[in-house]
Protein backbone atom coordinates (compact mmCIF):
# COMPACT_ATOMS: atom_id res chain seq x y z
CA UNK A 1 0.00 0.00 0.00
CA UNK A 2 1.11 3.19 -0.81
CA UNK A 3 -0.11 6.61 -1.59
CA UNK A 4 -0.81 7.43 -4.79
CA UNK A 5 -0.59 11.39 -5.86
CA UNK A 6 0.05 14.72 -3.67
CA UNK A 7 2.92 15.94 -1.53
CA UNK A 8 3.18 12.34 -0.38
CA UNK A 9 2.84 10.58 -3.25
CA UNK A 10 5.21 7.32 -3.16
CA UNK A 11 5.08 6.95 0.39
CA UNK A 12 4.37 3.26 1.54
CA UNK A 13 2.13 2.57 4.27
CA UNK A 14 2.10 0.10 7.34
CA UNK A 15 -0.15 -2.72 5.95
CA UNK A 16 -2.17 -4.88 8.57
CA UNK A 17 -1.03 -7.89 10.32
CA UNK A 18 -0.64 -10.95 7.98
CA UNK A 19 -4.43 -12.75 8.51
CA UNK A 20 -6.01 -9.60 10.07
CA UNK A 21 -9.46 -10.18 8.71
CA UNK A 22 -11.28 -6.87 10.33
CA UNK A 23 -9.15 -4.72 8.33
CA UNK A 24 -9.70 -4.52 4.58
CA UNK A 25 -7.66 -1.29 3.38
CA UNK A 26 -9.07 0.39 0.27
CA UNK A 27 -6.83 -1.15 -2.95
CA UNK A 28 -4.80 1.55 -4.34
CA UNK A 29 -6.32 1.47 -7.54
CA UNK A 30 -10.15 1.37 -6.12
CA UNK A 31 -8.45 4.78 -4.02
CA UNK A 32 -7.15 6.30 -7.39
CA UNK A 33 -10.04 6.03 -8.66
CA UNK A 34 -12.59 7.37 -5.57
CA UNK A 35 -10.01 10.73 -5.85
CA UNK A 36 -10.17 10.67 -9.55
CA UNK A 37 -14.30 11.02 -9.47
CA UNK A 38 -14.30 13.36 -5.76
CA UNK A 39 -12.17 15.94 -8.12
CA UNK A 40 -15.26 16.87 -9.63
CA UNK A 41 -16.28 17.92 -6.31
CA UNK A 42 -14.81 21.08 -4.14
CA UNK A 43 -12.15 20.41 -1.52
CA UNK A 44 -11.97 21.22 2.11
CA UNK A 45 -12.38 19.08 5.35
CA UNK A 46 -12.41 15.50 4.75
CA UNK A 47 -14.22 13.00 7.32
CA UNK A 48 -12.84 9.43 7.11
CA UNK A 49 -15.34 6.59 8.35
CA UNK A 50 -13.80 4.06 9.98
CA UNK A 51 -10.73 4.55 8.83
CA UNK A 52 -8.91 1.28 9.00
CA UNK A 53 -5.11 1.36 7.87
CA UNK A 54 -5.73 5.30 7.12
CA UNK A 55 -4.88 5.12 3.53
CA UNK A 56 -7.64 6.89 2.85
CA UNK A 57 -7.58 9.91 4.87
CA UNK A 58 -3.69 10.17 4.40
CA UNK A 59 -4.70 10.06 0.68
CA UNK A 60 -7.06 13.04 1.62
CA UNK A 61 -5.02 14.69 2.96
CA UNK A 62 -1.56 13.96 0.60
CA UNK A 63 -4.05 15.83 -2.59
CA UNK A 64 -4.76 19.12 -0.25
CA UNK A 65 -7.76 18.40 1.31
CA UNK A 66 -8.06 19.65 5.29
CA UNK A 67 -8.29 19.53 7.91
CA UNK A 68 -8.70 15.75 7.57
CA UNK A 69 -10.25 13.48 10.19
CA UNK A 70 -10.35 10.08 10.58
CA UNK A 71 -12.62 7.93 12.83
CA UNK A 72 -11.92 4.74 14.11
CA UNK A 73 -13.20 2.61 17.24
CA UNK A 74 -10.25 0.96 18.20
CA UNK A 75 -7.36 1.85 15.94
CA UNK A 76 -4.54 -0.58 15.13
CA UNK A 77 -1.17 -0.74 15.16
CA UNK A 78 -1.01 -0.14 11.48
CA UNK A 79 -3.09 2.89 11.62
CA UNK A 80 -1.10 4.59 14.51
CA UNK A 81 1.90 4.15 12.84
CA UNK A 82 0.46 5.58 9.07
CA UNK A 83 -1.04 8.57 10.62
CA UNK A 84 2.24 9.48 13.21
CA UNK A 85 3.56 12.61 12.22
CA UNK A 86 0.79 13.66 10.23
CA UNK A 87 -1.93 16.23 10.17
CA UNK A 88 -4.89 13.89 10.36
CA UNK A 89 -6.43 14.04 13.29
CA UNK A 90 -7.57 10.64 14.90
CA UNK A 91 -11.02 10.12 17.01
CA UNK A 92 -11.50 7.24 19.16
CA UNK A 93 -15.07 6.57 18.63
CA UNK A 94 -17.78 4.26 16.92
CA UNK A 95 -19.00 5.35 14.13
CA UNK A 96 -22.53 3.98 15.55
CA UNK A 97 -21.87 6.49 18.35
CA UNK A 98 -21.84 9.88 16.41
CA UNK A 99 -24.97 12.23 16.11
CA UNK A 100 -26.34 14.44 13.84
CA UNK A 101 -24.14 17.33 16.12
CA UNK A 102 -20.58 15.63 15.44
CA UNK A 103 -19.43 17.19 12.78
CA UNK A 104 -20.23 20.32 10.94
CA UNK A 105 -19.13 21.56 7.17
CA UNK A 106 -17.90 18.51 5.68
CA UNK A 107 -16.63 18.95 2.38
CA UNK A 108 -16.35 14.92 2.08
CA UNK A 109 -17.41 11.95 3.97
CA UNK A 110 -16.47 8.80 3.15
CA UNK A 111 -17.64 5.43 4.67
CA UNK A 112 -16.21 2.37 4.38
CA UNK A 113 -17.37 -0.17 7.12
CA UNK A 114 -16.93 -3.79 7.63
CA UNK A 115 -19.00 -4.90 4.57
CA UNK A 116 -20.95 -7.92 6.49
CA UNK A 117 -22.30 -4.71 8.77
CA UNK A 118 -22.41 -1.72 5.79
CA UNK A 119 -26.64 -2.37 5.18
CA UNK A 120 -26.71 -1.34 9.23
CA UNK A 121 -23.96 1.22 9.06
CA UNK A 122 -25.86 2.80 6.24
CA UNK A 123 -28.78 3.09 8.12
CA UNK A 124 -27.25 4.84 10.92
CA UNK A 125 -25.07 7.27 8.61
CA UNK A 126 -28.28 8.27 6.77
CA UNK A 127 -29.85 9.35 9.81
CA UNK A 128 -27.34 11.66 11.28
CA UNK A 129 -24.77 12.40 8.07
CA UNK A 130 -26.20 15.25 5.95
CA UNK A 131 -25.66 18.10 8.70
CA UNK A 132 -22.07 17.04 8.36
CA UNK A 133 -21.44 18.07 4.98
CA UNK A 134 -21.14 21.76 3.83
CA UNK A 135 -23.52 22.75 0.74
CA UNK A 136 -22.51 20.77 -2.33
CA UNK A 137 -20.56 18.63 -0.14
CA UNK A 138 -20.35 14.04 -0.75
CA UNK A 139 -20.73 11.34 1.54
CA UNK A 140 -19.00 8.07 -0.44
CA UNK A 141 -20.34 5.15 0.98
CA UNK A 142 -17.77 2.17 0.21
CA UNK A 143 -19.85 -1.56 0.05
CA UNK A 144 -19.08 -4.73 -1.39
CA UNK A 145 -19.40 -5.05 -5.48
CA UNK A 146 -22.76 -7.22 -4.63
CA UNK A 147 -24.30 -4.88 -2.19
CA UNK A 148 -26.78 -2.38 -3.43
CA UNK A 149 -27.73 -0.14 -0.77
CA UNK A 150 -31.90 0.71 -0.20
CA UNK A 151 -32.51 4.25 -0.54
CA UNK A 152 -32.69 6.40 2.31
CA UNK A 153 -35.28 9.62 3.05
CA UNK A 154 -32.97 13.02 3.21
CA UNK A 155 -30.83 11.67 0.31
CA UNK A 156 -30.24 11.42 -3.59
CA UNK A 157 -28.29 8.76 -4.23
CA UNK A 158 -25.57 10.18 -7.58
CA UNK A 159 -24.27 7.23 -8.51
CA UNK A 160 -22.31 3.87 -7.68
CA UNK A 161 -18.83 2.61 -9.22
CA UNK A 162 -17.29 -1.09 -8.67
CA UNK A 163 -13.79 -1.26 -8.57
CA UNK A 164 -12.41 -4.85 -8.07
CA UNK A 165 -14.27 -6.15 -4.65
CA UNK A 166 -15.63 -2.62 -4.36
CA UNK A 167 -18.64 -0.58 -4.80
CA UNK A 168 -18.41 3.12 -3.88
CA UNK A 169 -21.45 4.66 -3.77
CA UNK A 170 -22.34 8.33 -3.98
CA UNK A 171 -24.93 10.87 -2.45
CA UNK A 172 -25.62 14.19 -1.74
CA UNK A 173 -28.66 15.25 0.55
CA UNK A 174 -31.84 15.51 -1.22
């Protein structure tokens, strides 16, 4: 793993343990692509969902987006050690724990759960989510390539891309 363009383009990242099942980083070239569409989009703060490895939000935050966060209940080794000496800023905290109040002008949100628990994560986001994000602002919802997600009052639903294993999906409050 490694990220792929920005001031820290090239820069490998701490992978997870060797049969670590509950992490599933984002594939470089499913991340490529996810910046590739979100440039059609303004930048500015950048929320990452349970971040994982924090390829994602060092990604973020490597093509100028900031202040970046990323979220994660209990953060491994892998992810402490990608996001040391960088600006992201790390919260402690399930996702399934956060309100409509936790965060406020959001110019990107993006989800990425455990896929056996994204129909339930979903649910939850799409309840509280859309006062996060500024005006004109995404929430990317990251699934598996076989999951369609139901559609949720309060939001349009754009689009959905599979890349690989992976579906990201994308919405903007309705």
């Amino acid at each position: 793993m490694r990220i792929i363009a920005g001031t820290m383009r090239g820069r490998r990242l701490a992978a997870p343990p060797e049969g670590e099942t509950a992490i599933r980083p984002t594939s470089d070239r499913a991340r490529e692509a996810l910046f590739s569409i979100l440039a059609a989009w303004e930048q500015g703060p950048f929320l990452d969902l349970y971040a994982g490895t924090g390829a994602v939000a060092l990604e973020a935050l490597s093509r100028g987006y900031g202040p970046v966060t990323a979220v994660e209940r209990s953060p491994a080794p892998s992810l402490l050690r990608n996001l040391a000496g960088s600006a992201v800023t790390l919260l402690r905290r399930p996702v399934e724990r956060l309100d409509a109040g936790a965060f406020r002008d959001q110019a990107v949100v993006f989800a990425d759960p455990p896929y056996d628990l994204a129909p339930k994560a979903w649910q939850h986001l799409a309840a509280v989510a859309a006062p996060w994000l500024r005006p004109g602002g995404v929430l990317v919802f990251e699934t598996s390539s076989r999951e369609a997600l139901s559609a949720s009052e309060g939001w349009r639903n754009l689009e959905h891309r599979d890349y690989g294993q992976a579906r990201f999906h994308f919405f903007v409050p309705a």
